[in-house]
PDB file of N, CA and C in Angstrom:
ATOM      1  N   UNK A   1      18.608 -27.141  -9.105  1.00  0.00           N
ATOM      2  CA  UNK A   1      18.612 -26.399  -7.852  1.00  0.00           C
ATOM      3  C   UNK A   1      19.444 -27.156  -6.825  1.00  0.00           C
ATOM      4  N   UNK A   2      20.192 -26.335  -6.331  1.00  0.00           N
ATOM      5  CA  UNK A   2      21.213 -27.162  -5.256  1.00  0.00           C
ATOM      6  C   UNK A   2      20.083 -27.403  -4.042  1.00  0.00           C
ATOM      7  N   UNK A   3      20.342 -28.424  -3.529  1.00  0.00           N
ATOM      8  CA  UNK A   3      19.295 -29.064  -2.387  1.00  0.00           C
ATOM      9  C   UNK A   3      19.781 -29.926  -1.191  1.00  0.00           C
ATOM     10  N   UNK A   4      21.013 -30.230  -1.470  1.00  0.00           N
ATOM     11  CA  UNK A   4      21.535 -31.423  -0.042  1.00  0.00           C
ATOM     12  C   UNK A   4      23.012 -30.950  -0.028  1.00  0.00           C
ATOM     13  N   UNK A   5      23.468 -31.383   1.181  1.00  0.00           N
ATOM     14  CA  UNK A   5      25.114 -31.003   1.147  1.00  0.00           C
ATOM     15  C   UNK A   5      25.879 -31.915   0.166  1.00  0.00           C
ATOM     16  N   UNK A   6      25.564 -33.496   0.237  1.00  0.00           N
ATOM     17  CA  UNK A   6      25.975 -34.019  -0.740  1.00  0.00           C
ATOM     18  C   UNK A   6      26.385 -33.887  -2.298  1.00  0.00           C
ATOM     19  N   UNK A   7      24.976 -33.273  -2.394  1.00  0.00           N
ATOM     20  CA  UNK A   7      25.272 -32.408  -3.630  1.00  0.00           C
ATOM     21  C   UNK A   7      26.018 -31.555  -4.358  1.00  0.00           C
ATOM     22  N   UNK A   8      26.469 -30.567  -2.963  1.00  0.00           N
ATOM     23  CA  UNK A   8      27.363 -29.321  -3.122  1.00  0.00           C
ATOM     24  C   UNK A   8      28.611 -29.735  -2.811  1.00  0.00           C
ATOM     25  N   UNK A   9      28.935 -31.251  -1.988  1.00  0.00           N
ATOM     26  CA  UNK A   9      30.167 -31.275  -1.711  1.00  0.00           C
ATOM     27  C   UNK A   9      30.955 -32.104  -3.116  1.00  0.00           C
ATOM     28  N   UNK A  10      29.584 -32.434  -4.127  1.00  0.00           N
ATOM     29  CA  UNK A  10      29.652 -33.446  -5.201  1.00  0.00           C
ATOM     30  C   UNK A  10      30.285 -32.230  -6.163  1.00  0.00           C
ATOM     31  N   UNK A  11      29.588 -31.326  -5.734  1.00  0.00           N
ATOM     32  CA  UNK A  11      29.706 -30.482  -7.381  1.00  0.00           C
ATOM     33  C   UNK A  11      31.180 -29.965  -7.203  1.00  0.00           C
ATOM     34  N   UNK A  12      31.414 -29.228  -6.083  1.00  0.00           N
ATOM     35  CA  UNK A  12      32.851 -28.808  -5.912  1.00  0.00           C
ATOM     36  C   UNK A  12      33.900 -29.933  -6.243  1.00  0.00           C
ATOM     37  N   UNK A  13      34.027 -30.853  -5.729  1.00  0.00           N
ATOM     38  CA  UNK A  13      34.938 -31.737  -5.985  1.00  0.00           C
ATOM     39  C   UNK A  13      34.717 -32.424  -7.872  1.00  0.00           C
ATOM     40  N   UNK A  14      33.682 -31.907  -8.640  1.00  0.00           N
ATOM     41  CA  UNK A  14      33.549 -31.719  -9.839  1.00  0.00           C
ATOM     42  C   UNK A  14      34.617 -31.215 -10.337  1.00  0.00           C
ATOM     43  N   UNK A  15      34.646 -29.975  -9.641  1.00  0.00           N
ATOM     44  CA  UNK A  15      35.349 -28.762 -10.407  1.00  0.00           C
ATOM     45  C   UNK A  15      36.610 -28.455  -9.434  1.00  0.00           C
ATOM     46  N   UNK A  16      36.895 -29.034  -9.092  1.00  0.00           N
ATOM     47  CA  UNK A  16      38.129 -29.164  -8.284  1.00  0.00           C
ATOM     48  C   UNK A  16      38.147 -27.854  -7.204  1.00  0.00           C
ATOM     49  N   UNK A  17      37.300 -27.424  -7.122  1.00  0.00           N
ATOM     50  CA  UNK A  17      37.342 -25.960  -5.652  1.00  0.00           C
ATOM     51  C   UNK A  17      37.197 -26.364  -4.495  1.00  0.00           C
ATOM     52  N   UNK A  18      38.017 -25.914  -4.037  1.00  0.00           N
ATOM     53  CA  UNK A  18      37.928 -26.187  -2.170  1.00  0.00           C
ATOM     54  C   UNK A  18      36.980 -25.303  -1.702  1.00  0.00           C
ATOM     55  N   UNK A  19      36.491 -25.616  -0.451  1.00  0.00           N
ATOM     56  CA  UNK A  19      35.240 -24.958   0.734  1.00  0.00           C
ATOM     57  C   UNK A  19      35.705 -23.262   0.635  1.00  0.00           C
ATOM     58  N   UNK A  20      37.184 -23.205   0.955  1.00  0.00           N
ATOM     59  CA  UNK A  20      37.855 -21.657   0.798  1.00  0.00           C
ATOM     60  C   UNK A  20      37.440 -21.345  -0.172  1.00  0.00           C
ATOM     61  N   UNK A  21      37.905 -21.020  -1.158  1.00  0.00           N
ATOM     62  CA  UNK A  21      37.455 -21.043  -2.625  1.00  0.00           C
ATOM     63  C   UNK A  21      36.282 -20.667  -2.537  1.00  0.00           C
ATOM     64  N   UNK A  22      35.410 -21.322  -2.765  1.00  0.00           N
ATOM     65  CA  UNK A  22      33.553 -21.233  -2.813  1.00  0.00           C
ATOM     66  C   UNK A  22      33.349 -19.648  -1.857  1.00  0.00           C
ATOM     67  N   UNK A  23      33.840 -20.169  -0.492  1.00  0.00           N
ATOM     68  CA  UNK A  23      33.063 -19.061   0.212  1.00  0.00           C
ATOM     69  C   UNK A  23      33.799 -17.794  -0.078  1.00  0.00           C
ATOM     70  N   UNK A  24      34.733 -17.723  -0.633  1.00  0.00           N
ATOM     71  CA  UNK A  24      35.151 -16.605  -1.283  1.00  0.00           C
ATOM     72  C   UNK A  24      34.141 -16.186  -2.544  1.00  0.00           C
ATOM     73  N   UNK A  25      34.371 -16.711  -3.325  1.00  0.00           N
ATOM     74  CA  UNK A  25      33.290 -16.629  -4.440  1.00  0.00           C
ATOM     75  C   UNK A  25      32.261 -16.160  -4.295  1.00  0.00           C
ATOM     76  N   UNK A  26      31.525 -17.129  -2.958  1.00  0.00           N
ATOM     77  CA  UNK A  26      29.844 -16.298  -2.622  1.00  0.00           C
ATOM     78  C   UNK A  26      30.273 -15.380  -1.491  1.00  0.00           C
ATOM     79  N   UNK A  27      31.177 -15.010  -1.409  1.00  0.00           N
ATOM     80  CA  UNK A  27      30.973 -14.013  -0.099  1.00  0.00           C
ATOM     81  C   UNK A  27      30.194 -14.480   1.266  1.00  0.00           C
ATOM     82  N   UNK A  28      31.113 -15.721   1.628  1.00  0.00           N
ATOM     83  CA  UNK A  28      29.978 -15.629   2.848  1.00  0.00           C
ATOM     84  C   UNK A  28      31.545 -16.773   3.834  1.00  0.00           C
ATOM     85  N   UNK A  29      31.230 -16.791   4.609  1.00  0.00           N
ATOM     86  CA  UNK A  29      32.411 -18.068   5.922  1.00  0.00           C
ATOM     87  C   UNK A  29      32.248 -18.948   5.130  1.00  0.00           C
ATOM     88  N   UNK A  30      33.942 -19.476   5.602  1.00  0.00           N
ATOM     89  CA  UNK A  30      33.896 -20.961   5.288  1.00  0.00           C
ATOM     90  C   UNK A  30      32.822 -22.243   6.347  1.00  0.00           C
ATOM     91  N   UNK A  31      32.798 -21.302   7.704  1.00  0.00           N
ATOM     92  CA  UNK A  31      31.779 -21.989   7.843  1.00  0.00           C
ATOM     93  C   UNK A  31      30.886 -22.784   7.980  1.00  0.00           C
ATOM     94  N   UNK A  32      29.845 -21.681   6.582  1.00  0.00           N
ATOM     95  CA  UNK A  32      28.838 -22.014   6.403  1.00  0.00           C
ATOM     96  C   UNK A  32      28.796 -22.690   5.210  1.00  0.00           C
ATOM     97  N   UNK A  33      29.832 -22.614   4.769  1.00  0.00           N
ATOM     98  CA  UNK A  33      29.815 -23.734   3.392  1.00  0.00           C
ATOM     99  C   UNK A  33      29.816 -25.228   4.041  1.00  0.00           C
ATOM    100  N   UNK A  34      30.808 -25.100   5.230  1.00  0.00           N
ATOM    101  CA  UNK A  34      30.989 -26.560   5.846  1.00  0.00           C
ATOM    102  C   UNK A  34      29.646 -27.277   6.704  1.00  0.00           C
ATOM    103  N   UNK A  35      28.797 -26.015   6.938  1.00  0.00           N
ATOM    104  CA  UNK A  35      27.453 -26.331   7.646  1.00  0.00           C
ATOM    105  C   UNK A  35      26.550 -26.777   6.457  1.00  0.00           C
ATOM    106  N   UNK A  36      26.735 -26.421   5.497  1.00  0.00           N
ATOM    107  CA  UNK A  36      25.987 -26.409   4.240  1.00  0.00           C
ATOM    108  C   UNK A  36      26.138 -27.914   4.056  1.00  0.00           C
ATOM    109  N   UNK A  37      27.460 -28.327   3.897  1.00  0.00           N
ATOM    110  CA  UNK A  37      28.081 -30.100   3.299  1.00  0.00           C
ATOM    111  C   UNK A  37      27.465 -30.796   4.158  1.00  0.00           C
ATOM    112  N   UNK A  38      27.725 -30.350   5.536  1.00  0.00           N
ATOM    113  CA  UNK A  38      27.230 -31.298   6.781  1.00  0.00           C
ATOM    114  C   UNK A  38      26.298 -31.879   7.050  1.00  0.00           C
ATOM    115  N   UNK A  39      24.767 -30.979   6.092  1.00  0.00           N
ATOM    116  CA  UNK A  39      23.909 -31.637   5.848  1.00  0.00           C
ATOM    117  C   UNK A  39      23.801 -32.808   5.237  1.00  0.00           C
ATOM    118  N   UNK A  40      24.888 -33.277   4.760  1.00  0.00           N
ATOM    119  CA  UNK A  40      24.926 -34.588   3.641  1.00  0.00           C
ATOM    120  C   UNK A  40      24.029 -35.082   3.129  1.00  0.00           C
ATOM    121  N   UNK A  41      23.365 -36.269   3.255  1.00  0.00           N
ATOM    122  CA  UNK A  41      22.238 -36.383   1.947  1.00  0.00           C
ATOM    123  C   UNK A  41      20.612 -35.851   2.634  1.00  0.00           C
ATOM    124  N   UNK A  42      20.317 -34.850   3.410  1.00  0.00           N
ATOM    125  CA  UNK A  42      19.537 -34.118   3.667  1.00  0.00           C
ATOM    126  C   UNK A  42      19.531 -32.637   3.228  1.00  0.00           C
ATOM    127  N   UNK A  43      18.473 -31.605   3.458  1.00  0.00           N
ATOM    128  CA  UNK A  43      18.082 -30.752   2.636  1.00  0.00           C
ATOM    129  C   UNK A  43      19.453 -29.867   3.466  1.00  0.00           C
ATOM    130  N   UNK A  44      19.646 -28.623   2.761  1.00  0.00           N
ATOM    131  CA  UNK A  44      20.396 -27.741   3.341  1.00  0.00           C
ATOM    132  C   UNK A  44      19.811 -26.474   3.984  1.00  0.00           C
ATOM    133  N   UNK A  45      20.207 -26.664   4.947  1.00  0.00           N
ATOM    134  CA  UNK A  45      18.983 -25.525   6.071  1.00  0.00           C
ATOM    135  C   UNK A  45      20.280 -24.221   5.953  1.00  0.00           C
ATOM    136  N   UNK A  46      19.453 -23.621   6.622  1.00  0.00           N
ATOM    137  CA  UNK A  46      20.090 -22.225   6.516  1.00  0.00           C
ATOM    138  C   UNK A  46      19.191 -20.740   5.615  1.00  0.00           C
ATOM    139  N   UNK A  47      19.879 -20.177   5.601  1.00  0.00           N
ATOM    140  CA  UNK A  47      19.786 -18.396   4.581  1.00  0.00           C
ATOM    141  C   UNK A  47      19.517 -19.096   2.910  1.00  0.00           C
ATOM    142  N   UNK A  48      18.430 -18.710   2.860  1.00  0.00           N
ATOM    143  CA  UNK A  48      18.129 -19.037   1.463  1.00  0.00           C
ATOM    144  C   UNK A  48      19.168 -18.294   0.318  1.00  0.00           C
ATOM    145  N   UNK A  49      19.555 -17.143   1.015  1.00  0.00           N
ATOM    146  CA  UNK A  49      20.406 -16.337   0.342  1.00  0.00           C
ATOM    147  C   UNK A  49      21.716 -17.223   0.263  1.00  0.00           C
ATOM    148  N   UNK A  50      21.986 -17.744   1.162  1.00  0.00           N
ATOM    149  CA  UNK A  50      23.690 -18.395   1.250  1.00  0.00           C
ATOM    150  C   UNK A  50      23.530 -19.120   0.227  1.00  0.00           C
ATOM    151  N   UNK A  51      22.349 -20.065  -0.121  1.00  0.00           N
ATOM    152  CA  UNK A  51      22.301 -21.436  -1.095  1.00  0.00           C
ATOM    153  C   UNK A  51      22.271 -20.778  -2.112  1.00  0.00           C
ATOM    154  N   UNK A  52      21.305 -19.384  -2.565  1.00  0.00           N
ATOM    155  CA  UNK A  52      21.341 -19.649  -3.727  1.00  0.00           C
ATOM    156  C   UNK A  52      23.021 -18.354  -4.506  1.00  0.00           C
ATOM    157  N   UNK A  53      23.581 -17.979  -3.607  1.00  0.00           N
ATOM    158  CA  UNK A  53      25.028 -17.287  -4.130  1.00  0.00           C
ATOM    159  C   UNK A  53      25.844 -18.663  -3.871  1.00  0.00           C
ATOM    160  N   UNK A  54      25.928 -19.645  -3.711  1.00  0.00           N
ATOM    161  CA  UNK A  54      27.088 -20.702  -3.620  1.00  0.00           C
ATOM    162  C   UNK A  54      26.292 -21.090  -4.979  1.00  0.00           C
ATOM    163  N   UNK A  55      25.008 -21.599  -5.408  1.00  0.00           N
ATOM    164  CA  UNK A  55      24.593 -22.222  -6.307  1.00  0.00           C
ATOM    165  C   UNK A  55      25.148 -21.226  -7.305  1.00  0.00           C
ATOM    166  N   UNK A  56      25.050 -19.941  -7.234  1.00  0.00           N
ATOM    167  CA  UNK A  56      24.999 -19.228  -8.322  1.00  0.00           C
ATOM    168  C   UNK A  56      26.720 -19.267  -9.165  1.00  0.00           C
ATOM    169  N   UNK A  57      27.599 -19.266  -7.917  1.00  0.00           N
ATOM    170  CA  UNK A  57      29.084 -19.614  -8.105  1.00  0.00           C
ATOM    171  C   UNK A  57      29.150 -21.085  -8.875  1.00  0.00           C
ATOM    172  N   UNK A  58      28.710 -22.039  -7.933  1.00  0.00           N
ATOM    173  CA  UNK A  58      28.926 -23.134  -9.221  1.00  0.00           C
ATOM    174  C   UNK A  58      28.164 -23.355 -10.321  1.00  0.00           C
ATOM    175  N   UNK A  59      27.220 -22.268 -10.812  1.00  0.00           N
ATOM    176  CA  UNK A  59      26.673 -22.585 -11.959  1.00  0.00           C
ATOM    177  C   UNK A  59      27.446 -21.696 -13.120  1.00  0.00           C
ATOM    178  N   UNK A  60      27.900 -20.559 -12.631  1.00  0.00           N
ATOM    179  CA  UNK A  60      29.280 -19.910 -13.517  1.00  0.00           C
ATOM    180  C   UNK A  60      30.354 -20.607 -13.705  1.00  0.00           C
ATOM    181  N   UNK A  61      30.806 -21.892 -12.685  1.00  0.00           N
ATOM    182  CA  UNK A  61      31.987 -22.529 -13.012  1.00  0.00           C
ATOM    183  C   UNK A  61      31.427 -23.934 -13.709  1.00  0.00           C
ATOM    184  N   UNK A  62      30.504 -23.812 -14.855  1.00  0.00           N
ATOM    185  CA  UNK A  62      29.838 -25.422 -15.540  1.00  0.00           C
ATOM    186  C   UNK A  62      29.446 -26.436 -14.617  1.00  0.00           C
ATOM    187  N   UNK A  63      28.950 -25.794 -13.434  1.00  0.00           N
ATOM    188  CA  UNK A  63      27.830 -26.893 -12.671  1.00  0.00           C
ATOM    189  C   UNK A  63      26.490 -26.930 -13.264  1.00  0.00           C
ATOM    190  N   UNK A  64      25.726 -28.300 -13.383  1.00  0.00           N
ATOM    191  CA  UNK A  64      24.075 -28.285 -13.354  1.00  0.00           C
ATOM    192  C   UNK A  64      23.903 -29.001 -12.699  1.00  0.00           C
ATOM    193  N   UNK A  65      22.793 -28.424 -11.566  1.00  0.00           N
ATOM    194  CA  UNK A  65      22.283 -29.348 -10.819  1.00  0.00           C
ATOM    195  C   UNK A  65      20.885 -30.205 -10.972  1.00  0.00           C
ATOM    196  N   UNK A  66      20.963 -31.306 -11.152  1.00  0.00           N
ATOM    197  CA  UNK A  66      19.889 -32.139 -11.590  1.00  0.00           C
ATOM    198  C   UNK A  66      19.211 -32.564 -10.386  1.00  0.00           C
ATOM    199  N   UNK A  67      17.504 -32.680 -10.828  1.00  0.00           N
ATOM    200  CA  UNK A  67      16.718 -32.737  -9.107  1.00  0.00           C
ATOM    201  C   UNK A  67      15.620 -33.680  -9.675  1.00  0.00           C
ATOM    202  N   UNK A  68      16.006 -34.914 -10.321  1.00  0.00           N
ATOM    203  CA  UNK A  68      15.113 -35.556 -10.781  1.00  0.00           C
ATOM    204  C   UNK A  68      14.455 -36.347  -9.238  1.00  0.00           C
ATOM    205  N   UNK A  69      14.689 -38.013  -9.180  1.00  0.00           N
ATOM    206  CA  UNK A  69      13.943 -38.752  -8.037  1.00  0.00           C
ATOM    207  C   UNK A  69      15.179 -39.034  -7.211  1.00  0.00           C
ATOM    208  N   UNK A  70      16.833 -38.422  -7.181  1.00  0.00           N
ATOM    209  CA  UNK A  70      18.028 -38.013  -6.770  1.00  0.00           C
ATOM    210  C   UNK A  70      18.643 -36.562  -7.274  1.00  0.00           C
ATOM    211  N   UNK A  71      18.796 -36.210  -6.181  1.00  0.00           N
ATOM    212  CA  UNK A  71      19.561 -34.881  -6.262  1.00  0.00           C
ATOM    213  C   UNK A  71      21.062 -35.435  -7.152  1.00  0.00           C
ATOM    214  N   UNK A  72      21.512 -34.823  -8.062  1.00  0.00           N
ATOM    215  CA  UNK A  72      22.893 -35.156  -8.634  1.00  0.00           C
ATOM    216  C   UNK A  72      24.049 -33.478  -9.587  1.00  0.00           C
ATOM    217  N   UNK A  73      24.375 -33.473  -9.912  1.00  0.00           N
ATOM    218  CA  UNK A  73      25.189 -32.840 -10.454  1.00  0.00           C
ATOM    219  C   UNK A  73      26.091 -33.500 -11.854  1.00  0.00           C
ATOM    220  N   UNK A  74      26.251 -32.007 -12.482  1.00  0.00           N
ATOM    221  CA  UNK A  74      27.370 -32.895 -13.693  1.00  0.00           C
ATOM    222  C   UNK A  74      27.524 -31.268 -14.510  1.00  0.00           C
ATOM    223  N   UNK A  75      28.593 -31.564 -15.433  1.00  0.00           N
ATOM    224  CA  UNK A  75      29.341 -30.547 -15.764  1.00  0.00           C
ATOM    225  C   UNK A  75      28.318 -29.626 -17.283  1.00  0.00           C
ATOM    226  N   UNK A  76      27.963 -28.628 -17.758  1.00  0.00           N
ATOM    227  CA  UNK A  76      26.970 -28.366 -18.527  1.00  0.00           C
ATOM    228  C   UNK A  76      28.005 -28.779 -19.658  1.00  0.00           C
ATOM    229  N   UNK A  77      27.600 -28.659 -20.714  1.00  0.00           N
ATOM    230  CA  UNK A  77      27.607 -29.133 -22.093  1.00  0.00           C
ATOM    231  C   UNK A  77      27.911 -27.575 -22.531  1.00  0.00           C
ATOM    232  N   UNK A  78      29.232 -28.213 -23.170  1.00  0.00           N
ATOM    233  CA  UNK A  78      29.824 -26.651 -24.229  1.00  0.00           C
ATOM    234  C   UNK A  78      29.861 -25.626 -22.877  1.00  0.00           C
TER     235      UNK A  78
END
């Protein structure tokens, strides 16, 4: 589950997509993707809806987000 900006600014730069990019993808401002990052290693406030269509975009482009005792990211397998 995506959970901190850190996270989301981790996973994009995974997969090489810029902030444009993304908020195209989820349909929503660039923004709020940038309000989203800004949170950095705190939770990401906002529209539950915004988090989970950006999450849903990088989980179609081989994101997993890992939420063990650190929020992290990494690319899925196959």
């Amino acid at each position: 589950m995506l959970t901190t900006g850190n996270q989301l600014k981790a996973a994009r730069a995974l997969i090489g997509m810029n902030q444009g990019a993304l908020a195209k993808l989820a349909n929503l401002n660039i923004n709020t993707i940038q309000n989203m990052e800004g949170a950095g290693a705190g939770p990401i406030a906002g529209r539950a809806a915004n988090v989970h269509a950006v999450q849903a975009v990088l989980e179609g482009a081989g994101i997993e987000f890992l939420n063990g005792d650190r929020p992290g990211v990494r690319l899925k397998n196959g």
